[in-house]
Protein backbone atom coordinates (compact mmCIF):
# COMPACT_ATOMS: atom_id res chain seq x y z
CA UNK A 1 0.69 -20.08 23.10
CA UNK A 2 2.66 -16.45 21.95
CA UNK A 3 3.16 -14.42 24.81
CA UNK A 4 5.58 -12.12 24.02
CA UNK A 5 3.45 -9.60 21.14
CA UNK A 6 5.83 -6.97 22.17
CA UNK A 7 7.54 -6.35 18.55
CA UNK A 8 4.30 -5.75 16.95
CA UNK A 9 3.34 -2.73 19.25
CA UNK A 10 6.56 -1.02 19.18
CA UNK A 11 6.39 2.59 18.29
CA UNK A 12 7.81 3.57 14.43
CA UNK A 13 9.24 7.22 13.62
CA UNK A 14 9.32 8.23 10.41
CA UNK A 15 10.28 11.96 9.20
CA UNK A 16 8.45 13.01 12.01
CA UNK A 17 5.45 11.08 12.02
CA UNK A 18 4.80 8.43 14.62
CA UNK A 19 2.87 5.09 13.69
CA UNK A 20 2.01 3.78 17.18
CA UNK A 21 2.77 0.25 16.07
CA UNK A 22 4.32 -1.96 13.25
CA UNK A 23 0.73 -3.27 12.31
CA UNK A 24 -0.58 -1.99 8.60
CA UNK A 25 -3.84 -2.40 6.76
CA UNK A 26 -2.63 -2.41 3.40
CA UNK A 27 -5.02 -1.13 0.38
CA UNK A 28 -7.63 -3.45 -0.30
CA UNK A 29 -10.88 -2.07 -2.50
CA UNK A 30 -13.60 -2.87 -0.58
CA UNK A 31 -16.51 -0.87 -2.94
CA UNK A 32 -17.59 1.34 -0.09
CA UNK A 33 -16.17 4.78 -1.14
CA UNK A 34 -14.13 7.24 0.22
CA UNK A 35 -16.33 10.48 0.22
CA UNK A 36 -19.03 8.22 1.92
CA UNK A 37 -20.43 7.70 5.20
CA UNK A 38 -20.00 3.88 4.81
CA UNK A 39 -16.32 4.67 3.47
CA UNK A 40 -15.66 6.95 6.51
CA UNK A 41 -16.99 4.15 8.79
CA UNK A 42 -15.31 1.52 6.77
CA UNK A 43 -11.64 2.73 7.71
CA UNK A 44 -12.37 4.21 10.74
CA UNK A 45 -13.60 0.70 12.27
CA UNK A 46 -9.98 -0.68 11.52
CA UNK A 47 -8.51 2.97 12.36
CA UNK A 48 -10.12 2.12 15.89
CA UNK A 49 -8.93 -1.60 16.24
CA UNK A 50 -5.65 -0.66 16.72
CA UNK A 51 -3.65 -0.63 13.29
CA UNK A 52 -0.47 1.77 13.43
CA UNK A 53 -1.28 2.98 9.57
CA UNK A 54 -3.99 2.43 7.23
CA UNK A 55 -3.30 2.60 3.82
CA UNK A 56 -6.82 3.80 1.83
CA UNK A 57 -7.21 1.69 -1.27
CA UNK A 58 -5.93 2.18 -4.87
CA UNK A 59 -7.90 5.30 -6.13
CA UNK A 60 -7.77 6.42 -9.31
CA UNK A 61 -5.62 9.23 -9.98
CA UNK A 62 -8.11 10.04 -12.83
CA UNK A 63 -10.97 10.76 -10.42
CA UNK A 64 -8.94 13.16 -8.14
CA UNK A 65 -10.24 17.43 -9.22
CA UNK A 66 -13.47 15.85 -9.71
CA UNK A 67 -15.20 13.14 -7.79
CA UNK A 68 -12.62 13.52 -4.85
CA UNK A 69 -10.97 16.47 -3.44
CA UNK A 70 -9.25 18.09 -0.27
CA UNK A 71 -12.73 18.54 0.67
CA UNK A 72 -14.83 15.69 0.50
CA UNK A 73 -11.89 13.50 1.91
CA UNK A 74 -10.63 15.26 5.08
CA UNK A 75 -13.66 13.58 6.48
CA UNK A 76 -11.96 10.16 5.91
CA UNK A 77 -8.69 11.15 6.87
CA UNK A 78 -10.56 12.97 10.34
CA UNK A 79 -11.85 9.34 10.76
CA UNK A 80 -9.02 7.14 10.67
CA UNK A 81 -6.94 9.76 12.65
CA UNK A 82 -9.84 9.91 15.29
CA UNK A 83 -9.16 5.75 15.59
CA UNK A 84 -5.25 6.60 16.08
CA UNK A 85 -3.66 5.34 13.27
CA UNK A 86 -1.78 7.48 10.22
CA UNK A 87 -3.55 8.20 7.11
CA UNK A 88 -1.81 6.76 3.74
CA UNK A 89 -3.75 6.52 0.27
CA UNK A 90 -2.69 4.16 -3.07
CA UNK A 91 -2.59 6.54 -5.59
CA UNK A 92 -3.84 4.11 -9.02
CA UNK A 93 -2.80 4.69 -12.78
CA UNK A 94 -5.53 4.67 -14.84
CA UNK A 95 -9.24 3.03 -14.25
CA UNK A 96 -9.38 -0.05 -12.55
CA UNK A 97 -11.18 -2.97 -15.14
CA UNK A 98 -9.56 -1.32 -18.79
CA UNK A 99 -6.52 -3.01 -19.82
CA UNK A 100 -3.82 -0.61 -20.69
CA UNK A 101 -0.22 -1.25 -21.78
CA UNK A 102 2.97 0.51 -21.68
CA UNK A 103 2.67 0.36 -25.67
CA UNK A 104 -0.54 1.95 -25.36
CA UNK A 105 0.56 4.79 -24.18
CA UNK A 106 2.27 8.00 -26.26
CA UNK A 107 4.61 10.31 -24.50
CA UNK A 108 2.13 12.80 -24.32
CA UNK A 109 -0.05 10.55 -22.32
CA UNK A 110 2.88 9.57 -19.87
CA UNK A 111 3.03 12.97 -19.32
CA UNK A 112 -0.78 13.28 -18.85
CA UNK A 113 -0.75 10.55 -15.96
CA UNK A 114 1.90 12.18 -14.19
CA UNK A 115 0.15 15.40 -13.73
CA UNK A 116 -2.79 13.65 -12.76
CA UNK A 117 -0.32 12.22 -9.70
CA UNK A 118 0.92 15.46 -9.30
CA UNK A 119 -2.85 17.15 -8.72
CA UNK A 120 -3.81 13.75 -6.72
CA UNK A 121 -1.07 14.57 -4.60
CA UNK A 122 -2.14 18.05 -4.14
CA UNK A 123 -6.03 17.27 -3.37
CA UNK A 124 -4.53 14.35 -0.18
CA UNK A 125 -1.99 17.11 1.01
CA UNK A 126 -5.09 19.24 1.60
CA UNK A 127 -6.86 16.49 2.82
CA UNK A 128 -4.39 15.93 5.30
CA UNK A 129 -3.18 12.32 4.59
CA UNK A 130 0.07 11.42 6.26
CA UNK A 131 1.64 9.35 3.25
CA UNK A 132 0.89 8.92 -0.39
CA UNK A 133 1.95 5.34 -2.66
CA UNK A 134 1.78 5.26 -6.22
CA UNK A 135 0.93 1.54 -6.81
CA UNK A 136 3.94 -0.40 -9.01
CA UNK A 137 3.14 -3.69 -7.79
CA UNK A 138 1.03 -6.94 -9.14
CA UNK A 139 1.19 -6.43 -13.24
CA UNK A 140 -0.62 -2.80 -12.66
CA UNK A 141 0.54 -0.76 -15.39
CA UNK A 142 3.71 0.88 -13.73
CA UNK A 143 4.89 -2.29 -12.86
CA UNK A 144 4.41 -3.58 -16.04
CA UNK A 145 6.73 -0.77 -17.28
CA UNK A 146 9.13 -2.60 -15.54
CA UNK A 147 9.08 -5.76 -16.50
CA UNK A 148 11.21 -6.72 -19.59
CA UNK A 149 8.51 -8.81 -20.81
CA UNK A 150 5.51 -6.39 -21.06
CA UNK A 151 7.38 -3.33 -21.44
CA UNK A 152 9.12 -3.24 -25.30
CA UNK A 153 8.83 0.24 -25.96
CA UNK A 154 11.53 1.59 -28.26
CA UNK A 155 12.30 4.69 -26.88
CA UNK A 156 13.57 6.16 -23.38
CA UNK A 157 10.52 4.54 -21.11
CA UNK A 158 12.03 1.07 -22.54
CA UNK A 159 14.89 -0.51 -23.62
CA UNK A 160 16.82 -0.43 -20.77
CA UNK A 161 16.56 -1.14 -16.77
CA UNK A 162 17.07 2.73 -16.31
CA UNK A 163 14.08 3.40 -18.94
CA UNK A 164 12.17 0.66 -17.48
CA UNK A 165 12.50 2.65 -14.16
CA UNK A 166 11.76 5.94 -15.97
CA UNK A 167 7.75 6.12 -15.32
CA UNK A 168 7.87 5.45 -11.54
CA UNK A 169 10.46 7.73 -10.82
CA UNK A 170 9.15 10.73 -12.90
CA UNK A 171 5.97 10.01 -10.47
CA UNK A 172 7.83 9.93 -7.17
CA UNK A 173 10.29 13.37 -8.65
CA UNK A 174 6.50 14.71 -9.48
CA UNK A 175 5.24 14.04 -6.46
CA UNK A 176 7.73 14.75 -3.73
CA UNK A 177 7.62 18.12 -3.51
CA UNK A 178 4.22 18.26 -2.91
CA UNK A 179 4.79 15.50 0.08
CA UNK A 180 7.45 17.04 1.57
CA UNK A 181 5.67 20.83 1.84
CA UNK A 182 2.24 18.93 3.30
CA UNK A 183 4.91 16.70 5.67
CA UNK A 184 3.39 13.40 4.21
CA UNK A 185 4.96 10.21 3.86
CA UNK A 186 6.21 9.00 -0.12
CA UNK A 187 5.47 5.05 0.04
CA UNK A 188 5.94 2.59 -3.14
CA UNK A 189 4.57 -0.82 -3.58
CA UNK A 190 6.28 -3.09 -5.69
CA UNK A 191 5.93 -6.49 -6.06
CA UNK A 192 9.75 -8.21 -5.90
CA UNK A 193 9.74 -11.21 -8.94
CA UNK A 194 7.85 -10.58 -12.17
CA UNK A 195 7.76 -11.58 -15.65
CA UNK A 196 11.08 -11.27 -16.46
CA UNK A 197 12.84 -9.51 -13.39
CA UNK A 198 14.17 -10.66 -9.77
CA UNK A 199 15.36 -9.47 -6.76
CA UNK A 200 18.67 -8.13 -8.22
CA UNK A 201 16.67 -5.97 -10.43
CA UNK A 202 13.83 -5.16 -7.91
CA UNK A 203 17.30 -3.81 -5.51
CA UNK A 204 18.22 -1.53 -8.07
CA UNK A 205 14.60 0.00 -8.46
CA UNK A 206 14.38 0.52 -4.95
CA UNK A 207 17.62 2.11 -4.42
CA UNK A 208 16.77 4.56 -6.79
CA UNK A 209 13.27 5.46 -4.62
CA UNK A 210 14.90 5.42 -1.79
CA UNK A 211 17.70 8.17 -3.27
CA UNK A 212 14.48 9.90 -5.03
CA UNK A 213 13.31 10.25 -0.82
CA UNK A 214 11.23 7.69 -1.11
CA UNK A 215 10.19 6.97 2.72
CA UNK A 216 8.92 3.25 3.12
CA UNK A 217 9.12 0.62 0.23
CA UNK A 218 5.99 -1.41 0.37
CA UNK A 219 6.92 -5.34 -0.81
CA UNK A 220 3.83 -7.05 -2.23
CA UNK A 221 3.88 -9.86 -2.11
CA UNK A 222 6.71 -10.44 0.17
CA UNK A 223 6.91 -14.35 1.11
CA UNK A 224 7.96 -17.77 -0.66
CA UNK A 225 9.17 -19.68 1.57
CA UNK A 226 9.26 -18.16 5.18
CA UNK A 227 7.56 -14.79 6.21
CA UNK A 228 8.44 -11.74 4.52
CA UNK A 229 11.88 -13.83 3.05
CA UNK A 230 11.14 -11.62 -0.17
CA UNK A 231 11.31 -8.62 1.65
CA UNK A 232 14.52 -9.03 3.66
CA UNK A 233 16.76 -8.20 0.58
CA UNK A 234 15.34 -4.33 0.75
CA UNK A 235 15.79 -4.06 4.59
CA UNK A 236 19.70 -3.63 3.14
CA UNK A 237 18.62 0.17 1.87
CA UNK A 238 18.03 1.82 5.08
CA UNK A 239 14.10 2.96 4.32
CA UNK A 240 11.43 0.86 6.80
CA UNK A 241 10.09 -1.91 4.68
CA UNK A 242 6.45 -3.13 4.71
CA UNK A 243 5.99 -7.03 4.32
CA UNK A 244 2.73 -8.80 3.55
CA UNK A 245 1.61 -12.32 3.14
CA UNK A 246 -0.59 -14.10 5.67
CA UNK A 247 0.39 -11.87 8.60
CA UNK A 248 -2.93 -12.29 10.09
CA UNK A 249 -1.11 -15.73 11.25
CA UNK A 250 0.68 -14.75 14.23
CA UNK A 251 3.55 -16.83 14.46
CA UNK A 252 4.58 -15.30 10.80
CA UNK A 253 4.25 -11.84 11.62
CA UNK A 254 6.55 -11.98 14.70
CA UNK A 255 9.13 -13.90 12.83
CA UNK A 256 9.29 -11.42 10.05
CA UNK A 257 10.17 -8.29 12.60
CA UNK A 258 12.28 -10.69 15.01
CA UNK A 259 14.39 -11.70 11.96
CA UNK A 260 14.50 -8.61 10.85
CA UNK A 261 13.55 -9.41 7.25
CA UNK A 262 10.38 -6.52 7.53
CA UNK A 263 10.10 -3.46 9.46
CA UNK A 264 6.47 -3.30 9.53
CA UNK A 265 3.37 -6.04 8.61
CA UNK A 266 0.92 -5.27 6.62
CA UNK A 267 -2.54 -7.67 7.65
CA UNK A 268 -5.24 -7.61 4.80
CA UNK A 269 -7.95 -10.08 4.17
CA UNK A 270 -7.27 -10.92 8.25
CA UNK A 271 -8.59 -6.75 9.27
CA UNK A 272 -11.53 -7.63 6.73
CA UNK A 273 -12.78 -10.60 8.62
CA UNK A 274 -11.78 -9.10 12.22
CA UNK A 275 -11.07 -5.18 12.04
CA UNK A 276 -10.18 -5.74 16.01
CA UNK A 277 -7.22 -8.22 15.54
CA UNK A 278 -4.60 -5.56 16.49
CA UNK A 279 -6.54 -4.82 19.74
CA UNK A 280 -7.57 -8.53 20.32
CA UNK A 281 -3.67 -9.76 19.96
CA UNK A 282 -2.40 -6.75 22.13
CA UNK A 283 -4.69 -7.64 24.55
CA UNK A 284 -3.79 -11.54 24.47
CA UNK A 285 -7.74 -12.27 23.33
CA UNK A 286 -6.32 -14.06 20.19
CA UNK A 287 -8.77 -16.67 20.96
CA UNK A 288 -11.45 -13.88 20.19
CA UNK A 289 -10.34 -13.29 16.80
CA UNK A 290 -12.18 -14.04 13.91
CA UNK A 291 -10.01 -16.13 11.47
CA UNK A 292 -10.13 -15.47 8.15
CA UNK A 293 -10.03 -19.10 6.20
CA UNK A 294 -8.71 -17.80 3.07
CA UNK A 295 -12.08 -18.75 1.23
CA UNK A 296 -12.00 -15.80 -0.78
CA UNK A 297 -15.49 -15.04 -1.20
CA UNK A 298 -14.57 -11.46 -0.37
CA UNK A 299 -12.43 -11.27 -3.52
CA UNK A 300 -16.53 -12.94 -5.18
CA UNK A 301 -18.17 -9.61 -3.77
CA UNK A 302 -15.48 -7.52 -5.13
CA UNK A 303 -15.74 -8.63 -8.61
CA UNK A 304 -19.40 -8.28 -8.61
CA UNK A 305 -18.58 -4.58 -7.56
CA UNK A 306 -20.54 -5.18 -4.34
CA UNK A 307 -19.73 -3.93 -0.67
CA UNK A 308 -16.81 -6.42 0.17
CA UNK A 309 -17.77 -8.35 2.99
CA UNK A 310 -16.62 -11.50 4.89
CA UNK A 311 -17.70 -14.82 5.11
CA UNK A 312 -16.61 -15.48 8.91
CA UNK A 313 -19.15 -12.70 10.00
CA UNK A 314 -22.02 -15.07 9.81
CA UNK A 315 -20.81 -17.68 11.37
């Protein structure tokens, strides 16, 4: 029996924004949309059950000046900031489903894709999101221009750690501007070992973010062999540090923030089968919660492109 939940509600200031506890919903598609009523609803349910930030799915950068804009998104943002948490949104290179490389890709199209950040940026600041987070993490294609194994371009996006690094920090040095005028957040997700990397060379990356003013480094995922172990190294760089990996379990998420190897948990597939678990654990109703059993049949309704749902809700 926990009793003692206290490190998970403790306030977290940020460059003058205020998450009311260390409790994330990190970005998980979930097919519902975000200039829709069942998007809205979507993230303002888990706005509502307590989380201190929700971070709005990867969206593609690509879509932003046309299907979304300031406009048709302040509703979402009104939502989740109605519930009480912050507003953050995964910004997304490219279109979800097509496979593109780093050697796809000609200069002029690097270019391209960091305009589109730059106007995606522009369209949330209006919207009034708190934070923005260029996705880097889980073989997406900015983090497989860092990876030595994926990334053998010849010229100065290649070659070299620094060029390897080149892409993401052109995004952040595009970007930041534009977040610091609107007062938003600059996140980064990154995932910590890849094909041909490690935690030394994960460090480096995210010392440069963090001296680009990047806010909060996002560490996806961010346990092996005891909660958020993988994300400890980055707690080193001063910037809070978001760990994820079966948080939902209780016992993990307090040992991660009591051993001071995270400064905030990030809960996924746990807020999609019980969008109350914040409220339920502050509350000490963890006996209410519903579980998630790690069946993934929410991951089945995703690939089908359906409404993501959960399969604890029918029990």
């Amino acid at each position: 029996m926990i009793s003692d939940v206290t490190p998970l509600f403790a306030p977290l200031h940020v460059k003058g924004k205020t998450m009311r506890n260390r409790i994330v919903m990190p970005p998980m598609v979930v097919n519902r949309g975000l200039a829709t009523p069942e998007g809205r609803a979507w993230y303002g349910q888990h706005a509502a059950g307590g989380v201190g930030l929700v971070i709005v799915e990867a969206t593609h950068v690509v879509d932003f000046g046309t299907q979304l804009t300031a406009e048709n998104l302040r509703p979402l943002v009104q939502a989740i900031h109605r519930g009480g948490a912050l507003a953050a949104i995964q910004l997304f290179p490219g279109v979800r489903g097509q496979e593109v490389t780093p050697a796809d890709l000609s200069r002029e199209d690097i270019r391209g894709m960091v305009a589109q950040y730059r106007l995606a940026a522009e369209a949330c600041a209006g919207a009034g999101f708190d934070g923005i987070e260029p996705h880097g993490a889980h073989g997406y294609l900015l983090n497989q221009f860092f990876s030595p194994e994926q990334n053998r371009r010849g010229d100065e996006y290649g070659v070299t750690p620094a060029g390897r690094m080149r892409l993401a920090l052109e995004i952040v040095d595009a970007v930041r501007p534009i977040a610091a005028g609107a007062g938003m957040l600059l996140l980064y997700r990154h995932t910590p070992l890849g094909p041909g990397y490690g935690i030394p060379e994960s460090l480096a990356l995210a010392e440069a973010l963090v001296r680009a003013d990047v806010d909060i480094l996002d560490i996806s995922p961010a346990s092996v062999s005891a909660p958020a172990d993988n994300a400890a190294p980055f707690m080193k760089l001063g910037a809070p540090v978001i760990g994820v990996n079966e948080m939902d379990r209780l016992p993990r998420a307090l040992e991660a923030l009591r051993e001071n190897r995270a400064t905030l948990i990030a809960v996924g597939r746990g807020l999609i089968a019980d969008a109350e678990w914040p409220a339920k654990v502050r509350e000490g109703r963890c006996e209410d919660i519903l579980v998630c059993t790690g069946c993934d049949e929410c991951f089945a309704y995703l690939d089908r492109g359906e409404q993501v749902r959960c399969a604890v809700w029918e029990q």
